[in-house]
C-alpha atoms as a PDB file:
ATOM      1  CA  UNK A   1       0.000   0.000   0.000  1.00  0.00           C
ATOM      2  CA  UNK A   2       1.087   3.313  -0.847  1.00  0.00           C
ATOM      3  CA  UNK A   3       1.745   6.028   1.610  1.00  0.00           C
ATOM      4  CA  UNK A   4      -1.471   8.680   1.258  1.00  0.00           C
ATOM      5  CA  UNK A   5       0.407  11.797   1.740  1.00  0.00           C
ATOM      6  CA  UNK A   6       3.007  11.212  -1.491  1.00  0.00           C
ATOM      7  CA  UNK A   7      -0.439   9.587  -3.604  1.00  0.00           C
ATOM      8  CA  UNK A   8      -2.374  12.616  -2.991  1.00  0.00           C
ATOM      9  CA  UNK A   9       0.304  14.775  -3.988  1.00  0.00           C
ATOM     10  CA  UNK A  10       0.511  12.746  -7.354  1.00  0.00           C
ATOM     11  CA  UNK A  11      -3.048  12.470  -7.947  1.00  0.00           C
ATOM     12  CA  UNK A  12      -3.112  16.430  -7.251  1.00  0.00           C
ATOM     13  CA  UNK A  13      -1.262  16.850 -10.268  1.00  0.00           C
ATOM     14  CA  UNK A  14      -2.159  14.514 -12.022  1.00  0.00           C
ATOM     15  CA  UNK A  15      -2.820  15.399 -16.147  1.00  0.00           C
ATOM     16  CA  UNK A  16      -4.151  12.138 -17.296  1.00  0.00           C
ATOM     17  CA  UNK A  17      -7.044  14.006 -19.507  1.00  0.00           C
ATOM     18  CA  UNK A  18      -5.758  17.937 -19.597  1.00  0.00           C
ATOM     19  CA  UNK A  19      -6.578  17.542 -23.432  1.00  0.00           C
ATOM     20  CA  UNK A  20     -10.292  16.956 -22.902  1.00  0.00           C
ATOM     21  CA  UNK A  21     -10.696  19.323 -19.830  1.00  0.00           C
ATOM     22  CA  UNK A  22     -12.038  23.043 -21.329  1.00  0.00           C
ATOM     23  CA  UNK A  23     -11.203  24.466 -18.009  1.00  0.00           C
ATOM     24  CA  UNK A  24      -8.354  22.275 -17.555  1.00  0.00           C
ATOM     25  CA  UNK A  25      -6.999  19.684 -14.569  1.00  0.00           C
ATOM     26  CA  UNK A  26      -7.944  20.749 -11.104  1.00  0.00           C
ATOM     27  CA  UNK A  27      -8.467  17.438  -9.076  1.00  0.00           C
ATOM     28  CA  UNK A  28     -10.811  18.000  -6.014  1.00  0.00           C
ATOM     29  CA  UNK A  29     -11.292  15.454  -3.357  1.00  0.00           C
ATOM     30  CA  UNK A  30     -10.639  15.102   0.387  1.00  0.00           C
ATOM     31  CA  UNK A  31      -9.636  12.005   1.690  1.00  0.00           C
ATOM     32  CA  UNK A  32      -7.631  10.904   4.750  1.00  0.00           C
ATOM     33  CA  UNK A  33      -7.260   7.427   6.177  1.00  0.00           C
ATOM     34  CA  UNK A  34      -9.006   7.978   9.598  1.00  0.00           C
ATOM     35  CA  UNK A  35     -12.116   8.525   7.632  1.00  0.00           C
ATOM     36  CA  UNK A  36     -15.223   6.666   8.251  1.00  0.00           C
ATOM     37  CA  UNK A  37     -17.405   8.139   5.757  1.00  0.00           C
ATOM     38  CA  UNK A  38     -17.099   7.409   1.920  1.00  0.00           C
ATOM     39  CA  UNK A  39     -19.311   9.866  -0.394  1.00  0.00           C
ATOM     40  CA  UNK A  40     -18.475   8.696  -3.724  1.00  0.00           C
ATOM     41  CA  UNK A  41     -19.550  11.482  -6.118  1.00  0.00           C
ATOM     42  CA  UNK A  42     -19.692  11.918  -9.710  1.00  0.00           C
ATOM     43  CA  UNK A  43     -17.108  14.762 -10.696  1.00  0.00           C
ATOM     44  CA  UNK A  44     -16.827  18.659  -9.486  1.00  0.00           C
ATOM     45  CA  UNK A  45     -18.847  21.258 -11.114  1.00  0.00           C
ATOM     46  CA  UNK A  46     -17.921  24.608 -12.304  1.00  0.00           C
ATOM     47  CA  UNK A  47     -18.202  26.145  -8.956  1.00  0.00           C
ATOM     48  CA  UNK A  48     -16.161  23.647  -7.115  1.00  0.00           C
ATOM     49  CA  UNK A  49     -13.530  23.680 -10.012  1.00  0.00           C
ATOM     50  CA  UNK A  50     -13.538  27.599  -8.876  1.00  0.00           C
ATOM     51  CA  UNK A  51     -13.034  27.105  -5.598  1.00  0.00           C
ATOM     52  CA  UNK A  52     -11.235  23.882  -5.148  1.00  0.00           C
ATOM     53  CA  UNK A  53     -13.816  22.893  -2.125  1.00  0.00           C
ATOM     54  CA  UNK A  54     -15.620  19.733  -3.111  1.00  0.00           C
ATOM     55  CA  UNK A  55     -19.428  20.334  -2.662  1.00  0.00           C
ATOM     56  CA  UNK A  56     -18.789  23.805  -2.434  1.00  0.00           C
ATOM     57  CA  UNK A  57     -22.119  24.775  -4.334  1.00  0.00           C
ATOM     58  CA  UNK A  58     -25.911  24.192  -3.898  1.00  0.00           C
ATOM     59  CA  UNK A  59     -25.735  19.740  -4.523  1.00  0.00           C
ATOM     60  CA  UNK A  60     -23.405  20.182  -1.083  1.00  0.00           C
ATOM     61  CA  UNK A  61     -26.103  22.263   0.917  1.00  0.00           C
ATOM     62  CA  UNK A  62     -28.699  19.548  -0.012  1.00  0.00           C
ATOM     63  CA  UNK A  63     -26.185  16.529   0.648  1.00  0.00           C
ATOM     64  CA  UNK A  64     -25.390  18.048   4.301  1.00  0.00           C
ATOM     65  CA  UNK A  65     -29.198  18.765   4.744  1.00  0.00           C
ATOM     66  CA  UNK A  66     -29.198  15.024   3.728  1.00  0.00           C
ATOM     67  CA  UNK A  67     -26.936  13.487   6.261  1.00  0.00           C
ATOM     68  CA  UNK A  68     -27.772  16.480   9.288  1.00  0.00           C
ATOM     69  CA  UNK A  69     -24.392  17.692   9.711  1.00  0.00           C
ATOM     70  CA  UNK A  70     -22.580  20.652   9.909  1.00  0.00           C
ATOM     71  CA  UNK A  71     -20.076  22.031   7.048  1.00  0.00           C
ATOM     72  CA  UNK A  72     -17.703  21.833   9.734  1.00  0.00           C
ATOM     73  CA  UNK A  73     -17.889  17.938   9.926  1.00  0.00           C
ATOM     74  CA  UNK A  74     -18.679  17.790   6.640  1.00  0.00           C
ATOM     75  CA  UNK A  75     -15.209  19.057   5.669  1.00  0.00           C
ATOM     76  CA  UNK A  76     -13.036  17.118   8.154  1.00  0.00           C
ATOM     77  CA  UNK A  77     -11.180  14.558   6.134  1.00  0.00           C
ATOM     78  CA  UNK A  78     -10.482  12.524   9.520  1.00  0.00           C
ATOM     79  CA  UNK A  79     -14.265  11.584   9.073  1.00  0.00           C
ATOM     80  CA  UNK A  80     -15.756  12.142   5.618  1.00  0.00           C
ATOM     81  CA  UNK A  81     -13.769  11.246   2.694  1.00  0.00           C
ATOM     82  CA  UNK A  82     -14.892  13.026  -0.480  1.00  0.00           C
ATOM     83  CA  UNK A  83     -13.901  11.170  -3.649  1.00  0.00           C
ATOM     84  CA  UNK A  84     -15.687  11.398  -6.880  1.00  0.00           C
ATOM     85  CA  UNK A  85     -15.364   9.463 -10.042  1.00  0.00           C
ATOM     86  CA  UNK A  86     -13.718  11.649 -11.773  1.00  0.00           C
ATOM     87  CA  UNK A  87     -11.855  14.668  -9.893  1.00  0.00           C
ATOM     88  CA  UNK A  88     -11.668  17.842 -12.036  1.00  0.00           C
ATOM     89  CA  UNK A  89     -14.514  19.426 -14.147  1.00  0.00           C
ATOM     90  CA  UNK A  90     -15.330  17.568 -17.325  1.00  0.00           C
ATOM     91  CA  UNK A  91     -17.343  20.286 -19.195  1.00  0.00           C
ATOM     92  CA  UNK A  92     -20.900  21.309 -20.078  1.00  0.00           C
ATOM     93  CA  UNK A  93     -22.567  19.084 -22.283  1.00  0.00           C
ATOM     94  CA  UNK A  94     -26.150  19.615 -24.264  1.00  0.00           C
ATOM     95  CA  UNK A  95     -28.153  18.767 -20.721  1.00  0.00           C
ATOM     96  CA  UNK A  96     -25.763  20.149 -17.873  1.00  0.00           C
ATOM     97  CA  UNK A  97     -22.148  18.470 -16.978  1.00  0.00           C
ATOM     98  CA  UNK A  98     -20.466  16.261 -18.662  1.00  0.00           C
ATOM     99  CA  UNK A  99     -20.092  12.499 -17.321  1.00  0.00           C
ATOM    100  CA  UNK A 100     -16.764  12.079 -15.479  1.00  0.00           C
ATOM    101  CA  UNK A 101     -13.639  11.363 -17.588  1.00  0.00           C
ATOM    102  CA  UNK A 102     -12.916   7.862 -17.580  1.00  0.00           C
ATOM    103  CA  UNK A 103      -9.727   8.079 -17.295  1.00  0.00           C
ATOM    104  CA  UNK A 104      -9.693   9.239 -13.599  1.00  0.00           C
ATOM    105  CA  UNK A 105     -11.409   6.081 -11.665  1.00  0.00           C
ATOM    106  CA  UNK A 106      -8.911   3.577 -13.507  1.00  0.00           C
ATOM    107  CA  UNK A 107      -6.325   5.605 -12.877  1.00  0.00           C
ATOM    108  CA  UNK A 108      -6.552   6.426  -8.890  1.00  0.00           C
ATOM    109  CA  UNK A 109      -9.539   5.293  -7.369  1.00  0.00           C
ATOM    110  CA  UNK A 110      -8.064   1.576  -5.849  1.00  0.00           C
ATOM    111  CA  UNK A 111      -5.023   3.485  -4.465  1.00  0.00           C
ATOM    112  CA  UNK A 112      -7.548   5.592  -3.066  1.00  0.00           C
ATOM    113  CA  UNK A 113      -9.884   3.200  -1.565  1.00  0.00           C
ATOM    114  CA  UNK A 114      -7.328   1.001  -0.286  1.00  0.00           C
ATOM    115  CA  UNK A 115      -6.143   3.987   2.078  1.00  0.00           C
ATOM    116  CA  UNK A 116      -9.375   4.116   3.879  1.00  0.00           C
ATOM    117  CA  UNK A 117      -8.955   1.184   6.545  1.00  0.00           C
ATOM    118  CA  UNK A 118     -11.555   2.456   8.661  1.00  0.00           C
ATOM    119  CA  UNK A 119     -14.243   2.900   6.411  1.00  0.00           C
ATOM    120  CA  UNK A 120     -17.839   1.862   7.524  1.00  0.00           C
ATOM    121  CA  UNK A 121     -20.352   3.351   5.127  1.00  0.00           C
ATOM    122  CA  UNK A 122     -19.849   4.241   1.424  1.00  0.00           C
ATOM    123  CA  UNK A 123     -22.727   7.017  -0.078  1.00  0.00           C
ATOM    124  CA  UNK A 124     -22.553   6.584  -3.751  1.00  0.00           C
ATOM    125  CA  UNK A 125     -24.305   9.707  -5.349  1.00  0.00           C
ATOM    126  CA  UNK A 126     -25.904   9.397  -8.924  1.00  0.00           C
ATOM    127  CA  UNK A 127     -25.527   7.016 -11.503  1.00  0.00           C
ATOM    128  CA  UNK A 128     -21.686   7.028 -11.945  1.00  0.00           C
ATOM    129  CA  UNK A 129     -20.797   6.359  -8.820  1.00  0.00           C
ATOM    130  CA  UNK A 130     -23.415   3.574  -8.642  1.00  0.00           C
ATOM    131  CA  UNK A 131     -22.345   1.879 -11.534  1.00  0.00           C
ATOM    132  CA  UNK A 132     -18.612   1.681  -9.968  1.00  0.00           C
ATOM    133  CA  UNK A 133     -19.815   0.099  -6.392  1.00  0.00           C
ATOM    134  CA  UNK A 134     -22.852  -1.712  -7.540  1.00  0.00           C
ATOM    135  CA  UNK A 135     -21.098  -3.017 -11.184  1.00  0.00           C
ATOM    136  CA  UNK A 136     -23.450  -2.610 -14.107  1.00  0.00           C
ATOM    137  CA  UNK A 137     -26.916  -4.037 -13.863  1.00  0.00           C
ATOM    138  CA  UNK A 138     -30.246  -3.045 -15.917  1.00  0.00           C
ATOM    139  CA  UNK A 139     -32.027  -1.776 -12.752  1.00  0.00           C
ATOM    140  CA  UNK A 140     -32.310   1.864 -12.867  1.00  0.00           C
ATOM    141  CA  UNK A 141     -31.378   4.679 -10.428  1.00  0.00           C
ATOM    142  CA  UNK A 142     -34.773   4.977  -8.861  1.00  0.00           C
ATOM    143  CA  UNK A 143     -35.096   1.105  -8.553  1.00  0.00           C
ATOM    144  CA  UNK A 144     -31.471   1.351  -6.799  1.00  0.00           C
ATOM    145  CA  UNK A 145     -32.121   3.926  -4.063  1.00  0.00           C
ATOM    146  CA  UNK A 146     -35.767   2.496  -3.902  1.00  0.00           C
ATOM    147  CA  UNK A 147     -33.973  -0.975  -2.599  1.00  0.00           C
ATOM    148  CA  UNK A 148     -31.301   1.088  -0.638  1.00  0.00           C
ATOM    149  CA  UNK A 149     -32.479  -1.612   2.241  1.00  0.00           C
ATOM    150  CA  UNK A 150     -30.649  -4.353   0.370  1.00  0.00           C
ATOM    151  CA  UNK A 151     -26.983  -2.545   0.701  1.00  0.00           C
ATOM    152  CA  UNK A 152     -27.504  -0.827   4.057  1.00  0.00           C
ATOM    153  CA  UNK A 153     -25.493   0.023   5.804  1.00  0.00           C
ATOM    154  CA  UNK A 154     -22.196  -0.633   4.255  1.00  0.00           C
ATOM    155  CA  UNK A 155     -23.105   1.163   0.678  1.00  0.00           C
ATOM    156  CA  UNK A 156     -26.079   3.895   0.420  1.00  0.00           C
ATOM    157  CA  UNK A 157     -27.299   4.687  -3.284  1.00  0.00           C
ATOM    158  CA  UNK A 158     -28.741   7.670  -3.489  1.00  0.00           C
ATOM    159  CA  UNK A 159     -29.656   9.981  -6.249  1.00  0.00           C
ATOM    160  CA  UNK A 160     -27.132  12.906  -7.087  1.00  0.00           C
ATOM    161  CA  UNK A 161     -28.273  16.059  -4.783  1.00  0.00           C
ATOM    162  CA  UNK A 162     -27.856  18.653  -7.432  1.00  0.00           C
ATOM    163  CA  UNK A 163     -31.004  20.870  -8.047  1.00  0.00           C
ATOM    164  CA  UNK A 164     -31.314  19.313 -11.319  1.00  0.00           C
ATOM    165  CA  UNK A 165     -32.992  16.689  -9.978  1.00  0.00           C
ATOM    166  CA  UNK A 166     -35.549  18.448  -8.094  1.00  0.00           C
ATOM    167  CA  UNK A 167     -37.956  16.559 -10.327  1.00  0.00           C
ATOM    168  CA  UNK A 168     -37.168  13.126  -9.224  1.00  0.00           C
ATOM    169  CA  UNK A 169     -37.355  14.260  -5.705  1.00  0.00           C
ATOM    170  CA  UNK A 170     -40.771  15.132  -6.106  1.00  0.00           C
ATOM    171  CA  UNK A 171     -41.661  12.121  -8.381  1.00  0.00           C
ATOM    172  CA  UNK A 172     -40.180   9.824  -5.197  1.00  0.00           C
ATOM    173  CA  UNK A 173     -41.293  11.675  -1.894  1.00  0.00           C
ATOM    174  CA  UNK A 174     -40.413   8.298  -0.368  1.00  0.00           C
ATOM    175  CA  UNK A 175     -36.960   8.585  -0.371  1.00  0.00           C
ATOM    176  CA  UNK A 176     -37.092  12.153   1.959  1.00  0.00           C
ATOM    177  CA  UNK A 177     -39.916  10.431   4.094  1.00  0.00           C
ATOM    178  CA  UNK A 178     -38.373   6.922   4.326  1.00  0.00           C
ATOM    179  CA  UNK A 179     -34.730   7.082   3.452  1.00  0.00           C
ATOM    180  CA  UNK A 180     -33.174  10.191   4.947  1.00  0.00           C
ATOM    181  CA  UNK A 181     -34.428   9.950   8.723  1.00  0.00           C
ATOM    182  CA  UNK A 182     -32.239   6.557   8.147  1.00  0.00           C
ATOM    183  CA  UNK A 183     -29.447   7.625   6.545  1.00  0.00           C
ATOM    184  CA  UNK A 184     -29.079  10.836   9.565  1.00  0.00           C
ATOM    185  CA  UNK A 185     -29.393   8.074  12.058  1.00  0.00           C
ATOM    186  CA  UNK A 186     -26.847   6.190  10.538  1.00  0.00           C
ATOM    187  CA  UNK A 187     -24.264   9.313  10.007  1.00  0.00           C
ATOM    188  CA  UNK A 188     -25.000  10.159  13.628  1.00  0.00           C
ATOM    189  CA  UNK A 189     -24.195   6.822  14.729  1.00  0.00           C
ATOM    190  CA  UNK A 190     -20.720   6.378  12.503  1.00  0.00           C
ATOM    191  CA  UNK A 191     -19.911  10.049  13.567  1.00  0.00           C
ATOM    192  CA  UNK A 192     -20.973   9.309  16.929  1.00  0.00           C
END
């Protein structure tokens, strides 16, 4: 196993796919090996590309509403690691962001993963991230999170909180009125 402090550094400059990036490389993740908390996202937006936080944007304010915690514990890498499938900005496409690069998850995400020893819960946010933890099947997103009962605790699916999915929130009121007091209980518990 690599040491995390000298694999960070390389995966923070890493270049794999500067030629397809229109704002170019600017991996964002947080990661540490004390955490206990795996959100596995799908890859930073514009704003977080700005800013270099992960989850620094209005997807971050609904994922912390999500799990009822604080920004503070949200962004301490000694409990939440932050680790999307692909870490810098891929671009707008014809219907919001482009998918993550595929290049990234190949490239870094094992080294990642195999840092976090402590690990006890995995959230994997959208389709992307689902696909890499739950392997390819022909059940959809909604019929994913709607058997979230079949992979709890260890791994959560849940849809992606940005605000473009308002829509399927309100198409599944079942997953705020069933799944979420569940999913704070369990944060509070890990975190605990």
């Amino acid at each position: 196993m690599t040491s995390l402090s000298p694999l960070l550094t390389e995966v923070r400059a890493c270049t794999i796919c500067e030629e397809h990036l229109s704002l170019g490389p600017r991996p964002v993740l947080q990661l540490h090996q004390q955490a206990k908390i795996l959100i596995a996202g799908q890859a930073p937006g514009r704003k977080v590309h700005a800013s270099g936080v992960p989850f620094d944007d209005a997807s971050g304010d609904r994922l912390r509403e999500w799990l009822g915690i604080t920004r503070e514990v949200f962004y301490d890498p000694e409990q939440i690691a932050l680790l999307p499938m692909g870490f810098c900005y891929p671009g707008t496409g014809k219907s919001g962001d482009m998918p993550p690069r595929p290049e990234c998850a190949p490239a870094w995400r094992k080294q990642l993963l195999e840092q976090l020893q402590q690990l006890e819960v995995t959230l994997a946010l959208g389709q992307y991230a689902q696909e890499y933890h739950f392997g390819k099947t022909s059940s959809s997103l909604t019929e994913r999170v709607r058997s979230w009962r079949t992979y709890w605790p260890q791994v959560v699916p849940l849809p992606h909180p940005s605000p473009r999915n308002n829509l399927w929130l309100r198409r599944n009121p079942w997953f705020e009125a069933e799944l979420i007091p569940e999913l704070r209980k369990l944060i509070a518990e890990v975190l605990a």
